[in-house]
N, C-alpha and C. Protein backbone atom coordinates (compact mmCIF):
# COMPACT_ATOMS: atom_id res chain seq x y z
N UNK A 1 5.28 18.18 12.37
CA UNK A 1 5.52 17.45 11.13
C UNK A 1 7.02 17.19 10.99
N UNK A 2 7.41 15.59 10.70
CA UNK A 2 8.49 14.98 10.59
C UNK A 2 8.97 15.71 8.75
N UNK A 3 10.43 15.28 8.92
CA UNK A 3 10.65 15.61 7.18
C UNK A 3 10.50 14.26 6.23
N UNK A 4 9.94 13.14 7.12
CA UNK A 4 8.96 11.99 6.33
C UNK A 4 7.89 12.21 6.11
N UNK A 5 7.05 12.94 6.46
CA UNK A 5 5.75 13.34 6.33
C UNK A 5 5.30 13.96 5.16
N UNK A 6 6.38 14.24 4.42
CA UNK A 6 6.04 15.19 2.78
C UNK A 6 6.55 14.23 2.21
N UNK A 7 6.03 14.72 0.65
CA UNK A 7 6.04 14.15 -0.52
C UNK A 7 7.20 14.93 -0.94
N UNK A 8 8.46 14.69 -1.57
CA UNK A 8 9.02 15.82 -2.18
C UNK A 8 9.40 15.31 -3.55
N UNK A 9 9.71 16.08 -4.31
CA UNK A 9 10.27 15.92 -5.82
C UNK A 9 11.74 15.18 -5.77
N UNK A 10 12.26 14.40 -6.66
CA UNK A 10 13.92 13.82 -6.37
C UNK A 10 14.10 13.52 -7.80
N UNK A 11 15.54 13.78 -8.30
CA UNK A 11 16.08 13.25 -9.36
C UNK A 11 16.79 12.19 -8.81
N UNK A 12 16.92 10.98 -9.43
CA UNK A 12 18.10 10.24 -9.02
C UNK A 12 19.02 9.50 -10.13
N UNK A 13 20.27 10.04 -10.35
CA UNK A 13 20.86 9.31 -11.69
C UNK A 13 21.50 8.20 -11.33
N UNK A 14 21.80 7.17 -11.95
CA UNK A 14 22.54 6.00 -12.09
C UNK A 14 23.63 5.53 -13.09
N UNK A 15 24.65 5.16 -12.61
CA UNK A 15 25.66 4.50 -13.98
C UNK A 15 24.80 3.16 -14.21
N UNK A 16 24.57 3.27 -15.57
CA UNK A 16 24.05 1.70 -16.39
C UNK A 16 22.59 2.24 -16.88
N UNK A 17 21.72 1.28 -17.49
CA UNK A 17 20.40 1.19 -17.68
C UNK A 17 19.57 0.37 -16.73
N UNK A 18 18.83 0.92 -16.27
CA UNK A 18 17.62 0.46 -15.60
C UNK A 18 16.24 -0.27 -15.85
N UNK A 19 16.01 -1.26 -16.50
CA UNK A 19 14.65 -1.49 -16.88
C UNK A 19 13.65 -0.99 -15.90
N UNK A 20 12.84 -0.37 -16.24
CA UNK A 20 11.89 0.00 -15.75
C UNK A 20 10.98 -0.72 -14.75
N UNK A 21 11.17 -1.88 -15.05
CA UNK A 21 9.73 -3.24 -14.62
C UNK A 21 10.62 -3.29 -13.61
N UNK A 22 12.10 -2.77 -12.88
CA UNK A 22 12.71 -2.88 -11.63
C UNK A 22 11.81 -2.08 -10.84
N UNK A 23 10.89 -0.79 -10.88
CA UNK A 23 10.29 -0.09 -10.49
C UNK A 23 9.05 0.08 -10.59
N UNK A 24 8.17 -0.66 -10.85
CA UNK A 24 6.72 -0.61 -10.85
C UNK A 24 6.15 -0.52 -9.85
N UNK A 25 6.47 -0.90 -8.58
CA UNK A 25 5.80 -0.78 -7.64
C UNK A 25 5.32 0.62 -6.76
N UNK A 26 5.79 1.60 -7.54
CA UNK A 26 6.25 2.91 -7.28
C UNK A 26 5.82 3.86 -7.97
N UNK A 27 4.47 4.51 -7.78
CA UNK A 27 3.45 5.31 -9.11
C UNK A 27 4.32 6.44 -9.05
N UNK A 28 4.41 7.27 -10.30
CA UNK A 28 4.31 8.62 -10.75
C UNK A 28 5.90 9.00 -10.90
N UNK A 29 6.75 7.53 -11.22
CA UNK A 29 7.92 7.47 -11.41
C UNK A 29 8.51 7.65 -12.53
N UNK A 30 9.21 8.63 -13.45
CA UNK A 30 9.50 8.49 -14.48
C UNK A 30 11.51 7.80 -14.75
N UNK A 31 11.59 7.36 -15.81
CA UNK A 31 12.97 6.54 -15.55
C UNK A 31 13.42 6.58 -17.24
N UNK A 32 14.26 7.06 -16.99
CA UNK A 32 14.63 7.57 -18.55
C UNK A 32 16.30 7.39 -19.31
N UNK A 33 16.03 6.53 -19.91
CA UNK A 33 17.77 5.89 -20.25
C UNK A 33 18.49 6.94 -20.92
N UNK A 34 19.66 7.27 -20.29
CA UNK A 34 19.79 8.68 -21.43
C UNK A 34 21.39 7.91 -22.26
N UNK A 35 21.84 8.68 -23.30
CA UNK A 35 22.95 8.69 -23.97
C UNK A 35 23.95 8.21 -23.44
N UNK A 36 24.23 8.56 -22.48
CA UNK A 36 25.48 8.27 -21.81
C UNK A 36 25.51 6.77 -20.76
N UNK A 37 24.80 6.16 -21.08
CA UNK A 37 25.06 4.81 -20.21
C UNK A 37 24.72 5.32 -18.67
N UNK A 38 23.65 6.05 -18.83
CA UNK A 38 23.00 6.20 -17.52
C UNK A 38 21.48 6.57 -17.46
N UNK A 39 20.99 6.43 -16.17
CA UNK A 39 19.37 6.10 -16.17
C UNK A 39 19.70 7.39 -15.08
N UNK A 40 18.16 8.09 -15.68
CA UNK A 40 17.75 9.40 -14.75
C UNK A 40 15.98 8.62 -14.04
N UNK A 41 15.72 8.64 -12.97
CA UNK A 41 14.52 8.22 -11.97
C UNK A 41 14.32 9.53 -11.61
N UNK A 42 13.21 9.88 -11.94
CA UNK A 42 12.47 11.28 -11.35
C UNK A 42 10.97 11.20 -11.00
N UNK A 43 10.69 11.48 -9.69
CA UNK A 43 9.56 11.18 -9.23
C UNK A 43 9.18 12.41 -8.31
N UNK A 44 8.19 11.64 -7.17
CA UNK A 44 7.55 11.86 -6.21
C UNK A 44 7.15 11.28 -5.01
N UNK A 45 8.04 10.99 -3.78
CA UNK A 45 7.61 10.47 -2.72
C UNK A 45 7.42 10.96 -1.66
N UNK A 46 7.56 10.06 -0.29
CA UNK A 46 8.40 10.16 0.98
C UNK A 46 9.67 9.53 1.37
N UNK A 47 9.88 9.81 2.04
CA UNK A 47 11.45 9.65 2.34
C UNK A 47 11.13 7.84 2.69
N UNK A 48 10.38 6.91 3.17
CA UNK A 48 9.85 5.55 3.26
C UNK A 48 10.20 5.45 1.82
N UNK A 49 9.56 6.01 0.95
CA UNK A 49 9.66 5.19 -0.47
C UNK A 49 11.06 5.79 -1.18
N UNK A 50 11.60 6.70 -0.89
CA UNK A 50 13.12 7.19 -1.21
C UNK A 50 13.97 6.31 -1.13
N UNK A 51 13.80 5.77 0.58
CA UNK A 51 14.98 4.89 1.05
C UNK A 51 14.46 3.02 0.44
N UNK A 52 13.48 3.43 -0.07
CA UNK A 52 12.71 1.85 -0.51
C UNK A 52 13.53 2.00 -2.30
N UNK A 53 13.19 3.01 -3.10
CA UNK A 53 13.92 3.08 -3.89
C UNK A 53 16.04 2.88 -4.42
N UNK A 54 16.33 3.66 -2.86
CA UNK A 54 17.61 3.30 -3.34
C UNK A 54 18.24 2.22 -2.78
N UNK A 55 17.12 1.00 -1.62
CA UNK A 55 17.47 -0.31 -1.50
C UNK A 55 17.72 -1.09 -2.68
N UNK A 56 16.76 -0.89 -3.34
CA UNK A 56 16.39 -2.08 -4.26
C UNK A 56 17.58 -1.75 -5.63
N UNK A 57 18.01 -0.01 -5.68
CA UNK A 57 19.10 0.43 -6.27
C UNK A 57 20.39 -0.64 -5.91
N UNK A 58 20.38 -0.49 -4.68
CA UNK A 58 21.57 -1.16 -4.51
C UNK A 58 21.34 -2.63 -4.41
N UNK A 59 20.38 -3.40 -4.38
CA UNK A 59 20.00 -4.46 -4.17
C UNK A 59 20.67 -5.36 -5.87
N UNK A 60 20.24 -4.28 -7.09
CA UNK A 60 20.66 -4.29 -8.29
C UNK A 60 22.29 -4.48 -8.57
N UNK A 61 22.66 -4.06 -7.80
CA UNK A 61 24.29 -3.60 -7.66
C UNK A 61 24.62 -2.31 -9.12
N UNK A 62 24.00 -1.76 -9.18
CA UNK A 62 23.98 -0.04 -9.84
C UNK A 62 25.00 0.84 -9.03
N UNK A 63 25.35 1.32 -10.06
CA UNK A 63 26.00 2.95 -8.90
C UNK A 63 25.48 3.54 -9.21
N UNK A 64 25.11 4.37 -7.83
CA UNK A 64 24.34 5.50 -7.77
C UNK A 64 25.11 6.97 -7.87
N UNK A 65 25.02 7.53 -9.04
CA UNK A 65 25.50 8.94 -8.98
C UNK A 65 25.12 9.65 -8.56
N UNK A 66 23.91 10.20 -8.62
CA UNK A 66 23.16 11.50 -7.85
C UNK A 66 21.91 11.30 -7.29
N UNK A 67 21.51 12.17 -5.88
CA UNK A 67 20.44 12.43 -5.63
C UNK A 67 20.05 13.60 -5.02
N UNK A 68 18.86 14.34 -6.01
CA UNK A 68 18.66 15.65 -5.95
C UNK A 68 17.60 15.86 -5.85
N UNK A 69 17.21 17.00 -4.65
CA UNK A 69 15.45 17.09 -4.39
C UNK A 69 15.81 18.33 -5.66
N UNK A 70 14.08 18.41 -6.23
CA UNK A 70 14.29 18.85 -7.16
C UNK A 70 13.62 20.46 -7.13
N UNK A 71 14.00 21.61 -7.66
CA UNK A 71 13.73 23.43 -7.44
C UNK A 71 12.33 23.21 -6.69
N UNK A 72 11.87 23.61 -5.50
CA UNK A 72 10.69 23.90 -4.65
C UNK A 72 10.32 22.80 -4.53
N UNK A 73 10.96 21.96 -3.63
CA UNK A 73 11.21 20.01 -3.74
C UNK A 73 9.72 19.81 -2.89
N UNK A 74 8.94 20.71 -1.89
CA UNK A 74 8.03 20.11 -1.21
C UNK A 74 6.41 20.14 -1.93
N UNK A 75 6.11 19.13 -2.22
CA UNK A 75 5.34 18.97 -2.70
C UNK A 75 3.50 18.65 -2.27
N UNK A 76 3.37 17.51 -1.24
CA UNK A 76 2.41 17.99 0.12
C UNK A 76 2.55 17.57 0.75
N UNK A 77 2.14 17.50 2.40
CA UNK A 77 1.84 17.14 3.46
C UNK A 77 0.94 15.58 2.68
N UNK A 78 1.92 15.09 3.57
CA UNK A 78 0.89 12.94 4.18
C UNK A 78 -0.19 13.69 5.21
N UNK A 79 -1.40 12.81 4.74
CA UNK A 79 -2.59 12.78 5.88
C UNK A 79 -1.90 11.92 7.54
């Protein structure tokens, strides 16, 4: 087993707000505008939809502040 092969937990923060409808394509994603002129993305993938997420991040022209697997980040094995 590759370390693409799991699902793991990720925070990812951003400078700015994010509309959400940038991310629909992407179940079990939560995206949350906070106080400070920044968007928190917390989910569940593989590393395919990780690196699909912070394309389209930068595709936005966003800065990306953080990305953090999140306390006991593995979540399951891909069939």
């Amino acid at each position: 087993m590759t370390p693409g092969d799991c699902v793991i937990a990720y925070r990812i923060r951003l400078r700015g707000q994010l509309d959400p409808r940038w991310l629909t394509s992407y179940d079990g994603i939560q995206i949350d505008v906070l106080d400070d002129d920044q968007t928190l993305i917390v989910g569940s993938f593989d590393q395919s939809a990780l690196f699909g997420i912070l394309n389209r991040i930068r595709d936005l022209g966003m800065d990306l502040l953080e990305v953090r697997q999140n306390e006991n980040p593995r979540i399951k094995d891909l069939p």
